[in-house]
C-alpha atoms as a PDB file:
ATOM      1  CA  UNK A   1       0.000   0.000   0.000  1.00  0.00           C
ATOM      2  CA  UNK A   2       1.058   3.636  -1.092  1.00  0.00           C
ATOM      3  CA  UNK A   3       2.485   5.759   1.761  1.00  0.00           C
ATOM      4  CA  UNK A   4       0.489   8.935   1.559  1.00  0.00           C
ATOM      5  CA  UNK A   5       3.196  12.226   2.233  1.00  0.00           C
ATOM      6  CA  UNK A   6       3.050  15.647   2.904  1.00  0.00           C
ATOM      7  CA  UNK A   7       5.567  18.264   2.754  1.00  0.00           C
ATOM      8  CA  UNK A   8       5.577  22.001   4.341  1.00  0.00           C
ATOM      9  CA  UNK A   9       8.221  24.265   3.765  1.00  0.00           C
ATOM     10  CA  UNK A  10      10.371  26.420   6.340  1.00  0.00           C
ATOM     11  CA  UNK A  11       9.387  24.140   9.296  1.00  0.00           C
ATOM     12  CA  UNK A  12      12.227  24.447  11.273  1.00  0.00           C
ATOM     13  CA  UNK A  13      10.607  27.007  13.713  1.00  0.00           C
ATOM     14  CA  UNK A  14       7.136  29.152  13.745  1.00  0.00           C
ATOM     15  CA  UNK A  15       3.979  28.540  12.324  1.00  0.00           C
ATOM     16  CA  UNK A  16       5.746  25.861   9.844  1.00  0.00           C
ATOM     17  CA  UNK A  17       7.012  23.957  12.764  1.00  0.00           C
ATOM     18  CA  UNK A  18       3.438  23.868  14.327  1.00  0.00           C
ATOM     19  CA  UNK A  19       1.920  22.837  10.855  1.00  0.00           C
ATOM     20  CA  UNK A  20       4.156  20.015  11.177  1.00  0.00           C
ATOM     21  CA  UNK A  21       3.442  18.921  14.624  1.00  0.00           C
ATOM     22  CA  UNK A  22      -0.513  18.771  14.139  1.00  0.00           C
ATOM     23  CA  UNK A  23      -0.145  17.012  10.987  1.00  0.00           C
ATOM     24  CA  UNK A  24       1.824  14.436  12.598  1.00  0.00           C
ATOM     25  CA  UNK A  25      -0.982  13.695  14.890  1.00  0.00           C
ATOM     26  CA  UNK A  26      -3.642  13.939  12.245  1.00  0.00           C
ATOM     27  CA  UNK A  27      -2.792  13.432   8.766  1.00  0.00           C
ATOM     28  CA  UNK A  28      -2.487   9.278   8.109  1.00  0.00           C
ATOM     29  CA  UNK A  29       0.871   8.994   6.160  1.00  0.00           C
ATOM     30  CA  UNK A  30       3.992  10.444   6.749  1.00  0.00           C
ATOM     31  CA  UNK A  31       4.702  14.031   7.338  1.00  0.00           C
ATOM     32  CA  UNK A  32       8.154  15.761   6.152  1.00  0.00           C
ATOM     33  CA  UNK A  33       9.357  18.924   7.421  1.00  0.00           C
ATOM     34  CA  UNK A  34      11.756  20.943   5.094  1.00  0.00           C
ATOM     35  CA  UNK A  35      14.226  23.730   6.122  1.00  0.00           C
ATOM     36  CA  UNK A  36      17.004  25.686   4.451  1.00  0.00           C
ATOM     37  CA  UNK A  37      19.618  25.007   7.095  1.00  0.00           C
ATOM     38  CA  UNK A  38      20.291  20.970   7.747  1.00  0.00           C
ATOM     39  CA  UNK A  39      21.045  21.743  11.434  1.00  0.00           C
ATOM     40  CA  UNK A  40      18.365  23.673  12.104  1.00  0.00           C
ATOM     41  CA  UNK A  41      15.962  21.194  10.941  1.00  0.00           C
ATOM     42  CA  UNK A  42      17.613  18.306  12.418  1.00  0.00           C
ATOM     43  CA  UNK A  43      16.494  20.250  15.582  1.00  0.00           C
ATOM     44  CA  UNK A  44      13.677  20.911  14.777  1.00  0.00           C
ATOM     45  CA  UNK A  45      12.754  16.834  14.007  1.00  0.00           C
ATOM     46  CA  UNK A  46      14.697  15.766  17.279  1.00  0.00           C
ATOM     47  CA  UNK A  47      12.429  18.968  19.192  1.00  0.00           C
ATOM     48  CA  UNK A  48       9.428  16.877  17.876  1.00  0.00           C
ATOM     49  CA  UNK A  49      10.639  13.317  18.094  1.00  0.00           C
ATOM     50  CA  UNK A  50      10.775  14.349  22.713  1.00  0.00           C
ATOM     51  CA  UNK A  51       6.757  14.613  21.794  1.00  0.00           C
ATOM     52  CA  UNK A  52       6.371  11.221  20.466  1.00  0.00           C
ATOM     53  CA  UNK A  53       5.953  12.712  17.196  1.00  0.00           C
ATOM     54  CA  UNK A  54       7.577  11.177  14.094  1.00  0.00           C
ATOM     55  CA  UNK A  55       8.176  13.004  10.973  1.00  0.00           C
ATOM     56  CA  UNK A  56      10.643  12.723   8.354  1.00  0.00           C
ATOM     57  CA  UNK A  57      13.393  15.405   7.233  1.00  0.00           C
ATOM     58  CA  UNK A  58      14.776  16.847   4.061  1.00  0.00           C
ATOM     59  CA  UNK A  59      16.772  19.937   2.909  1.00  0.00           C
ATOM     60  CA  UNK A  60      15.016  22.357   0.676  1.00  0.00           C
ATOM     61  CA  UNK A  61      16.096  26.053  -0.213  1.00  0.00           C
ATOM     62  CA  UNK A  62      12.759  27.438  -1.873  1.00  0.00           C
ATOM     63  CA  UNK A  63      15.333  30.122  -3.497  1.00  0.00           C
ATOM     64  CA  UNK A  64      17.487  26.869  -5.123  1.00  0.00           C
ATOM     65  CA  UNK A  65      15.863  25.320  -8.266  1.00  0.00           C
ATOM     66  CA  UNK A  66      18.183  22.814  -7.961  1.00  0.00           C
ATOM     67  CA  UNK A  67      16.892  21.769  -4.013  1.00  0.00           C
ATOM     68  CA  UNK A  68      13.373  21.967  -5.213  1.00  0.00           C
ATOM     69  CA  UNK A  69      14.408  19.227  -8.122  1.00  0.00           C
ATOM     70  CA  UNK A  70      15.896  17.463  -5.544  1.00  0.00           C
ATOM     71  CA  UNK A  71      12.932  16.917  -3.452  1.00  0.00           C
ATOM     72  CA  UNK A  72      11.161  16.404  -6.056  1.00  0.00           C
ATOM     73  CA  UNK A  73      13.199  13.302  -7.312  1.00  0.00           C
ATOM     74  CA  UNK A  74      13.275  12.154  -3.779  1.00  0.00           C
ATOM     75  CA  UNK A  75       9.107  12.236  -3.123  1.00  0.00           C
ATOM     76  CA  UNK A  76       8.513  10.392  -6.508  1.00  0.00           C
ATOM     77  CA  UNK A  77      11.723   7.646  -5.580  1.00  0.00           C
ATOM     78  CA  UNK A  78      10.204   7.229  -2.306  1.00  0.00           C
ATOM     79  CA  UNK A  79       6.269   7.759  -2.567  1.00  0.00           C
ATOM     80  CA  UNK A  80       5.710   7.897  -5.819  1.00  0.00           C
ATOM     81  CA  UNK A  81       4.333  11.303  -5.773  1.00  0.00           C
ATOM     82  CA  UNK A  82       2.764  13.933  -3.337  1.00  0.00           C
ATOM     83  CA  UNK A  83      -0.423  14.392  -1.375  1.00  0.00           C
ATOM     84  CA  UNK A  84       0.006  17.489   1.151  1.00  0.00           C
ATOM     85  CA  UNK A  85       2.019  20.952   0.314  1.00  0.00           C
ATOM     86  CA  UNK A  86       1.798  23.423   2.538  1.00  0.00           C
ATOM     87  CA  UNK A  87       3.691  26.268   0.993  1.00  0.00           C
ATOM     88  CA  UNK A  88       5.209  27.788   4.338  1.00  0.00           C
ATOM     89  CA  UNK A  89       8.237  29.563   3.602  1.00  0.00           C
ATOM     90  CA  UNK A  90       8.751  33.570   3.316  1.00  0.00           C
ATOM     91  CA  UNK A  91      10.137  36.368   4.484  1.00  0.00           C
ATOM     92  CA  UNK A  92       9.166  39.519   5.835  1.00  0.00           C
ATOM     93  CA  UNK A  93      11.487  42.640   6.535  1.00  0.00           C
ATOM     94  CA  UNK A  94      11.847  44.272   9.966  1.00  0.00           C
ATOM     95  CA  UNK A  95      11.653  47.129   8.320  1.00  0.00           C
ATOM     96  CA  UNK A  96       7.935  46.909   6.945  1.00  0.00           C
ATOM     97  CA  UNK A  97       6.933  45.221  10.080  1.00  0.00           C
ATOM     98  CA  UNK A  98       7.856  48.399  12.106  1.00  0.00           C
ATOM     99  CA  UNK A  99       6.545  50.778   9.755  1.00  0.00           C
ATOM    100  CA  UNK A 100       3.127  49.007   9.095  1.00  0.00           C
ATOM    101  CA  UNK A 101       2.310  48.576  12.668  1.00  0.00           C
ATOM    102  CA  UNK A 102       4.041  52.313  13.728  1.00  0.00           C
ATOM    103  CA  UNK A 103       6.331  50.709  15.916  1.00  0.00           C
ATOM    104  CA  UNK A 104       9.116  53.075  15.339  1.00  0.00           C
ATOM    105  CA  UNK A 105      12.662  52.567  14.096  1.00  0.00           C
ATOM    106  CA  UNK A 106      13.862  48.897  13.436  1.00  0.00           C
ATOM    107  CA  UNK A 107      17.257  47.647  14.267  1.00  0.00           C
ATOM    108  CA  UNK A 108      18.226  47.918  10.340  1.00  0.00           C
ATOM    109  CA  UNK A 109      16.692  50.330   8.215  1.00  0.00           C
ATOM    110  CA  UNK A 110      16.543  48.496   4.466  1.00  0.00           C
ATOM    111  CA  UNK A 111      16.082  50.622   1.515  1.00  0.00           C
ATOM    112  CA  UNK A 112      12.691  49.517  -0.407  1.00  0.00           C
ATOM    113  CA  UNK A 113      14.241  48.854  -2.903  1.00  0.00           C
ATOM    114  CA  UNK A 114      15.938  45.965  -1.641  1.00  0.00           C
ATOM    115  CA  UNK A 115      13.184  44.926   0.399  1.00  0.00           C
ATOM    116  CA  UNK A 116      10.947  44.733  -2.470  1.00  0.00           C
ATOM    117  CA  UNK A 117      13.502  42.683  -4.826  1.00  0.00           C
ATOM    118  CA  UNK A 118      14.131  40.115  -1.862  1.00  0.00           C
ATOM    119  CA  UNK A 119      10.248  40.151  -0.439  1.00  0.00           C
ATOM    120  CA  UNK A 120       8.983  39.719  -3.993  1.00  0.00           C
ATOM    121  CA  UNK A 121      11.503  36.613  -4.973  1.00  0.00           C
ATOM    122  CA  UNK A 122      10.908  34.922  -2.172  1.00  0.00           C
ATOM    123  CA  UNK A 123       7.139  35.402  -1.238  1.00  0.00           C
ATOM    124  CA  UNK A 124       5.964  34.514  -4.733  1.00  0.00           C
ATOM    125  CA  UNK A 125       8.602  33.580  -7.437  1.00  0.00           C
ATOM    126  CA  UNK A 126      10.584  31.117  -5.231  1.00  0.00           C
ATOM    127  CA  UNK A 127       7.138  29.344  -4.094  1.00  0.00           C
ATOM    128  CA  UNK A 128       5.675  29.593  -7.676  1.00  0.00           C
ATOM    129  CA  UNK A 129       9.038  27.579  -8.667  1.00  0.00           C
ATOM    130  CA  UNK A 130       7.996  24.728  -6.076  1.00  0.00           C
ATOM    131  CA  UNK A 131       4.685  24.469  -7.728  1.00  0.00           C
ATOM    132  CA  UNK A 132       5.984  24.288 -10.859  1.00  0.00           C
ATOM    133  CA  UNK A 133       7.972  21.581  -9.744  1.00  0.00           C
ATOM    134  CA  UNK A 134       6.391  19.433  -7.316  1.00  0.00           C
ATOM    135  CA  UNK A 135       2.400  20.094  -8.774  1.00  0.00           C
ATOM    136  CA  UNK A 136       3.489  17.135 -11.891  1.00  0.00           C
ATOM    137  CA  UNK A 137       3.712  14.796  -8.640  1.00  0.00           C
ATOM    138  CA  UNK A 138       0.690  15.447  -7.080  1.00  0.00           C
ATOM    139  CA  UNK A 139      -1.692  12.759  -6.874  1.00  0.00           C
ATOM    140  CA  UNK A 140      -5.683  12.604  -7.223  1.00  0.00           C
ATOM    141  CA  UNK A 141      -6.931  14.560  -4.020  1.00  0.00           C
ATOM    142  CA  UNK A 142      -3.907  16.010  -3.199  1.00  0.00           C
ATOM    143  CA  UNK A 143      -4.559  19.201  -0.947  1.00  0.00           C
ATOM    144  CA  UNK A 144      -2.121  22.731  -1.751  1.00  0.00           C
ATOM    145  CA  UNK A 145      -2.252  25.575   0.840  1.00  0.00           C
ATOM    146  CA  UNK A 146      -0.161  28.580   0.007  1.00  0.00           C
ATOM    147  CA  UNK A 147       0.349  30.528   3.440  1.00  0.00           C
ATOM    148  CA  UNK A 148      -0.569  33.756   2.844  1.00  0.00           C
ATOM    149  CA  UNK A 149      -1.599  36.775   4.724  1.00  0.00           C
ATOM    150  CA  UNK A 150      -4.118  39.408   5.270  1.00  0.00           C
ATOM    151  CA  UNK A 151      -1.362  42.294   4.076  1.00  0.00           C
ATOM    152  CA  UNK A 152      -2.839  41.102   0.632  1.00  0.00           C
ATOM    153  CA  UNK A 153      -5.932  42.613   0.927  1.00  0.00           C
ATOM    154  CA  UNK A 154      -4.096  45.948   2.298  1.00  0.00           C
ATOM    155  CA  UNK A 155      -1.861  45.963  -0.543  1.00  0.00           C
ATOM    156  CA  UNK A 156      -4.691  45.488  -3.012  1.00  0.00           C
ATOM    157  CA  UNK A 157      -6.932  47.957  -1.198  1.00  0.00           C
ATOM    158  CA  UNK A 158      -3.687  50.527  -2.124  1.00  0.00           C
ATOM    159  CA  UNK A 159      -2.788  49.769  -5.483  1.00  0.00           C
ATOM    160  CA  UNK A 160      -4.605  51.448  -8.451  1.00  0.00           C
ATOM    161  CA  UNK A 161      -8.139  50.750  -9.748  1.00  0.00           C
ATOM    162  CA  UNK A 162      -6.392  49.352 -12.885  1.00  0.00           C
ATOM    163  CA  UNK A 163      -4.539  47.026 -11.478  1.00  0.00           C
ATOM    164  CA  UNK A 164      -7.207  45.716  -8.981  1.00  0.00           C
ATOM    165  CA  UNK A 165      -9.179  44.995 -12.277  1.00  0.00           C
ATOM    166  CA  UNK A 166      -6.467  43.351 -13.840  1.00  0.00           C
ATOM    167  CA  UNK A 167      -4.997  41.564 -10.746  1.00  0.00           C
ATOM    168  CA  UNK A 168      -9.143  40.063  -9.871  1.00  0.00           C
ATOM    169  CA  UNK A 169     -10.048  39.435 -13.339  1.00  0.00           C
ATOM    170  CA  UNK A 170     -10.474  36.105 -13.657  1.00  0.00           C
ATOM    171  CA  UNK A 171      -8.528  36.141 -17.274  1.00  0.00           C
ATOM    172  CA  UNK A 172      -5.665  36.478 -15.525  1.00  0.00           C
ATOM    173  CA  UNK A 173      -2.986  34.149 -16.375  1.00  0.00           C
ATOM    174  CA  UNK A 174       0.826  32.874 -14.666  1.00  0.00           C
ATOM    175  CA  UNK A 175       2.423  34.693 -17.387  1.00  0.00           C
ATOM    176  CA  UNK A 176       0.809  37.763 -16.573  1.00  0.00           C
ATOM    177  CA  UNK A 177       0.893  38.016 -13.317  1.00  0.00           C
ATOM    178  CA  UNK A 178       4.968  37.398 -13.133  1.00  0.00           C
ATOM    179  CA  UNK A 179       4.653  40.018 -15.651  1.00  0.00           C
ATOM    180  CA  UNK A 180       3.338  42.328 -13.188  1.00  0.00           C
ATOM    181  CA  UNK A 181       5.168  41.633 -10.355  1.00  0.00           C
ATOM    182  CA  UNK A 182       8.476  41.843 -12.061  1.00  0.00           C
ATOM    183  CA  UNK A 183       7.237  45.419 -13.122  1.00  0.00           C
ATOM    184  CA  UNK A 184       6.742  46.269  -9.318  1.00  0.00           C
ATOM    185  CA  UNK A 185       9.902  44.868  -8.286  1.00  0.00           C
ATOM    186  CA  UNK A 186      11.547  46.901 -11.348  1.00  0.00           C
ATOM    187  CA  UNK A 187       9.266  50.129 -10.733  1.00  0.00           C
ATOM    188  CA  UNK A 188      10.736  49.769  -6.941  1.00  0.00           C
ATOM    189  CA  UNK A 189      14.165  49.998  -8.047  1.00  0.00           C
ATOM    190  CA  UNK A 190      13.563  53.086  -9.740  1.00  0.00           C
ATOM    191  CA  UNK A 191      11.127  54.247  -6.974  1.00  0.00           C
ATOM    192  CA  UNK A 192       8.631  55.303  -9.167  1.00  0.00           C
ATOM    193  CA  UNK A 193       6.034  52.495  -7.758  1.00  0.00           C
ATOM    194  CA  UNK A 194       3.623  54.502  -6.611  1.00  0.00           C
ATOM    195  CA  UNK A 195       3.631  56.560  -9.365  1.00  0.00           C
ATOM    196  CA  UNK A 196       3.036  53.490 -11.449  1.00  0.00           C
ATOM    197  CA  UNK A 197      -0.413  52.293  -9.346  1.00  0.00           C
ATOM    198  CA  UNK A 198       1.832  49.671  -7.081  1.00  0.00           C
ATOM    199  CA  UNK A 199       1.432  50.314  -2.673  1.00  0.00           C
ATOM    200  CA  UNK A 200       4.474  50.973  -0.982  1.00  0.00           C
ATOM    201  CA  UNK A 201       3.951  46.980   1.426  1.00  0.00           C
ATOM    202  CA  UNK A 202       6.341  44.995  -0.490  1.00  0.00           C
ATOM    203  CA  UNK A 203       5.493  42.093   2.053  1.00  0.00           C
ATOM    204  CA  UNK A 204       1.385  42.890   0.721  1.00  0.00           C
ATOM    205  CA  UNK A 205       2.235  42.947  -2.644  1.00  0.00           C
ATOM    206  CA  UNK A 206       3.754  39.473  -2.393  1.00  0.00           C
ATOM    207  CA  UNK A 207       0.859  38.039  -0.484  1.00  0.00           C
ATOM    208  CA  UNK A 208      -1.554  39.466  -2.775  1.00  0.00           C
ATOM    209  CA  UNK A 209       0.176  37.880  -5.731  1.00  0.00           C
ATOM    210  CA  UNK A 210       0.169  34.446  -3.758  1.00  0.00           C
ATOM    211  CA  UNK A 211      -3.521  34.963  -3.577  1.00  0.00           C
ATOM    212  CA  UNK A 212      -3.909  35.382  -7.520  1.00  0.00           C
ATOM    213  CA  UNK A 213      -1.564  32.581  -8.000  1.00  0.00           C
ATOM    214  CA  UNK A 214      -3.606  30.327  -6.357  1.00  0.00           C
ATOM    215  CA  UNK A 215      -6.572  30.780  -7.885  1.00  0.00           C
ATOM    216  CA  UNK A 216      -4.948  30.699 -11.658  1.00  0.00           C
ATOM    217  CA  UNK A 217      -3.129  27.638 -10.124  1.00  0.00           C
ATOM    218  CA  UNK A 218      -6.502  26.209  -9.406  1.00  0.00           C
ATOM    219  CA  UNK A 219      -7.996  27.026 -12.655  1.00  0.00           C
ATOM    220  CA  UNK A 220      -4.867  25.704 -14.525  1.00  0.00           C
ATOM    221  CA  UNK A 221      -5.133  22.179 -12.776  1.00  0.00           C
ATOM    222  CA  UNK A 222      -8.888  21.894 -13.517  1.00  0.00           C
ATOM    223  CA  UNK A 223      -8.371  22.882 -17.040  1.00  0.00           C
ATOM    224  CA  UNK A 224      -5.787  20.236 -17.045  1.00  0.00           C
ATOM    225  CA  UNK A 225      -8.604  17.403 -15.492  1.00  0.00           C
ATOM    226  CA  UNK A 226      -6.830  17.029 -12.171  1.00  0.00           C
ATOM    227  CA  UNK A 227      -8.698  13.982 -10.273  1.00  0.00           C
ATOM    228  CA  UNK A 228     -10.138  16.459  -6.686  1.00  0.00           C
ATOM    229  CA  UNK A 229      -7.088  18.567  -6.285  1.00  0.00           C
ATOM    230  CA  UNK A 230      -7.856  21.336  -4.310  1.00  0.00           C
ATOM    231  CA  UNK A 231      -5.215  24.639  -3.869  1.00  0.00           C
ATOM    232  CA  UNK A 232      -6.418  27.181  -1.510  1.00  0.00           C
ATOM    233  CA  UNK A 233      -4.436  29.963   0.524  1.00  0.00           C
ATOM    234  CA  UNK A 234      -4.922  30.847   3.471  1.00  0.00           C
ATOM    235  CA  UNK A 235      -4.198  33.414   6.399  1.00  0.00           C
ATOM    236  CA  UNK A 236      -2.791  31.949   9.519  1.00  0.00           C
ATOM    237  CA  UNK A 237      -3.463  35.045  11.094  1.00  0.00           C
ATOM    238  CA  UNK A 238      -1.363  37.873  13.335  1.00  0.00           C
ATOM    239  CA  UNK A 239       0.815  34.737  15.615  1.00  0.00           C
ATOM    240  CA  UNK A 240       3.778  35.474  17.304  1.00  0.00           C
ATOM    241  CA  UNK A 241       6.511  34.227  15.322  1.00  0.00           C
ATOM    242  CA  UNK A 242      10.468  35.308  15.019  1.00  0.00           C
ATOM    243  CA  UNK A 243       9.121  36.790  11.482  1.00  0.00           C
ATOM    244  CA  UNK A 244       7.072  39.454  13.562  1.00  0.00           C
ATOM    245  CA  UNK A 245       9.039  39.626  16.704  1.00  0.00           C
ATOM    246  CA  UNK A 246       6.737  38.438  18.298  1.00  0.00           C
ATOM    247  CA  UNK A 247       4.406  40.826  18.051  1.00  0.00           C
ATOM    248  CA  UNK A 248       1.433  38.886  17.021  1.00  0.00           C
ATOM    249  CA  UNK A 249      -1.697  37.842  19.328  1.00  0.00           C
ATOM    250  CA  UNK A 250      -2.352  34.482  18.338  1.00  0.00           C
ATOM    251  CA  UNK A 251      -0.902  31.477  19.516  1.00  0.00           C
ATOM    252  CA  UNK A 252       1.195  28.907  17.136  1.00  0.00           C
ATOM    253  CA  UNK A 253      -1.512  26.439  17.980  1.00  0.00           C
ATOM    254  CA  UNK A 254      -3.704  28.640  17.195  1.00  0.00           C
ATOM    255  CA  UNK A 255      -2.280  30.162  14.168  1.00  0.00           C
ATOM    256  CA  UNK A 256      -2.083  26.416  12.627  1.00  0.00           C
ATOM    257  CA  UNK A 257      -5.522  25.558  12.566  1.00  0.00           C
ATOM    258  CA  UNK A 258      -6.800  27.359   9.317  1.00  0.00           C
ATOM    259  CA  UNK A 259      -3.511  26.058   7.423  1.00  0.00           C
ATOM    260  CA  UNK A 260      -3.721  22.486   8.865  1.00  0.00           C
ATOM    261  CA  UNK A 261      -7.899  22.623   7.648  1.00  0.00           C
ATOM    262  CA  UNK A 262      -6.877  23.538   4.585  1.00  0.00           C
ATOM    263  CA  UNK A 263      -4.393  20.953   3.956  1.00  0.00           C
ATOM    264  CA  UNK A 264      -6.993  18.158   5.217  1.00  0.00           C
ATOM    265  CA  UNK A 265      -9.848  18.996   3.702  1.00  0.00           C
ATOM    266  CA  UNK A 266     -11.614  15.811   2.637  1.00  0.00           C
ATOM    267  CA  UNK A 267     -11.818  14.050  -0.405  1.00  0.00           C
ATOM    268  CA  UNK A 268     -14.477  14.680  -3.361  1.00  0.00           C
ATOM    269  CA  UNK A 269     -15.919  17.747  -2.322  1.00  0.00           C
ATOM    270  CA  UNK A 270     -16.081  21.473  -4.764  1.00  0.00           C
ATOM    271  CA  UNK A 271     -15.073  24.076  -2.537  1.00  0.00           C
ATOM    272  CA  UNK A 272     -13.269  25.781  -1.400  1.00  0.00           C
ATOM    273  CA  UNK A 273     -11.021  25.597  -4.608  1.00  0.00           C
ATOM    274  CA  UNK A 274      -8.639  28.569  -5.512  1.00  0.00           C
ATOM    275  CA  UNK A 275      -9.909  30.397  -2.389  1.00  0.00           C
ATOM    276  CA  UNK A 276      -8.503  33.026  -0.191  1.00  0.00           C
ATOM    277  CA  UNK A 277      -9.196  31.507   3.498  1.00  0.00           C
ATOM    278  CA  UNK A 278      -9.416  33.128   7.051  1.00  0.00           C
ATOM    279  CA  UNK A 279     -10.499  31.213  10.281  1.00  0.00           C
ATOM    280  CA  UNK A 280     -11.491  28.196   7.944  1.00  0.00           C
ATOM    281  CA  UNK A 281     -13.806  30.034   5.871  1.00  0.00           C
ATOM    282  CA  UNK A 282     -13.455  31.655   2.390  1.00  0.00           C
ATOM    283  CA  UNK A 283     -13.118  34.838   2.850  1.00  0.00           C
ATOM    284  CA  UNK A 284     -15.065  37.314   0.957  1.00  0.00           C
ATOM    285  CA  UNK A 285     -12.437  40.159   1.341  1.00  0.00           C
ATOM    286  CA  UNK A 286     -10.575  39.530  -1.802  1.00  0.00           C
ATOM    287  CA  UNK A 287     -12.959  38.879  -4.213  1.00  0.00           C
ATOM    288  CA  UNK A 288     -11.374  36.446  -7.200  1.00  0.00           C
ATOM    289  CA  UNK A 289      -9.177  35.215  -5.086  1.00  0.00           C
END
């Protein structure tokens, strides 16, 4: 009998690391937690392995085609294919973090510039290459959650009414929206973003282009006949993580539940599919999503 598997990236610590740890007590089939650094996710398994919990290891840089491949080669050599991605890792800058919650003056100022290049690679280009990669692999009623973020709906609420019509429409395709946020990640180099329609929340931007992602994903693997696979994002909501400084008010426990809901929804049913999802229930904020 197949050994169902599912994978979540950046696990080593945070909301990733929690994902993990309630999969492992509810998912039936192995669960295998992915960091950048091989120490630091050694730890992490060993951290879990004190709870009685079991799950399996292996290194993956989402910024590295070449790890992605790897994984890849290793899920279809050892199960044959995939069931569970939770699309985990990302990056957000102290710098917006302090400014969007008027904090006052991080510890390292960035220039947005920078912050935009990085935030924008990471966020959305360096996950989109993991779907690319791993999504051949998935099996009939696999589950995809992309981890995204309620700073998408800010960003989109501060861009231009052009490019809310052109980021919702539901003609959108990949090509086009890579197209777009390449423009925002050039337009930020120049700093002429916000003359261009773009907001000034790198970390938004990238969230909001998650959210479009996954619902072209979604349309692009029904096009395609995919047997009941269902990619959804979702917001974990404001936890206290390292990535925030712990400035959130949720728990990690509590933080996990939408993502873990999303990644287990049962077999054979219609929705949610290409959704935007808050406190396990589509959210209506960011319509087309």
């Amino acid at each position: 009998m197949t050994t169902k598997i599912a994978v979540v990236t950046g696990a080593n610590k945070g909301i990733g690391f929690q994902i993990v740890r309630d999969l492992c007590k509810q998912f039936e089939g192995d669960v295998l937690l992915t960091s950048r650094d091989n120490s630091r996710g050694h730890t992490a398994v060993q951290a879990l392995e004190k709870e009685g919990l079991h799950p399996k290891y292996h290194q993956l840089d989402i910024n590295d085609h070449s790890s992605i491949v790897r994984l890849r080669d290793f899920l279809q050599s050892t199960y044959g294919g995939l069931d569970v991605l939770v699309n985990n890792a990302g990056i957000l800058y102290e710098t917006e973090l302090f400014s969007q919650l008027c904090l006052g003056k991080p510890r390292e100022d960035v220039p947005f510039c920078e912050i935009a290049k990085n935030t924008c690679q990471v966020n959305f280009f360096a996950n989109l290459d993991v779907c690319e990669v791993l999504f051949p692999i998935l099996r009939p009623h696999s589950r995809v959650c992309n981890i995204s973020s309620g700073a998408g709906k800010k960003a989109l609420n501060e861009t231009s009414q052009t490019w809310r019509e052109t980021l919702l429409s539901p003609k959108i395709d990949m090509e086009e929206l890579k197209n777009i946020m390449e423009t925002f990640v050039k337009s930020a180099q120049e700093n002429s973003h916000l003359e261009k329609g773009f907001c000034g929340f790198a970390y938004g931007m990238s969230k909001l282009a998650m959210n479009v992602m996954t619902a072209i994903q979604q349309r692009e693997v029904d096009k395609k006949g995919g047997e009941d696979i269902l990619i959804n994002a979702c917001s974990p909501g404001f936890v206290a993580t390292d990535m925030n400084c712990h400035k959130g008010t949720l728990t990690l426990e509590e933080g996990s539940e939408t993502p873990v809901y999303v990644a287990l929804l049962p077999p054979n049913i219609s929705e949610p599919r290409g959704k935007f999802i808050r406190n396990k229930e589509v959210s209506k904020e960011i319509q087309g999503c």
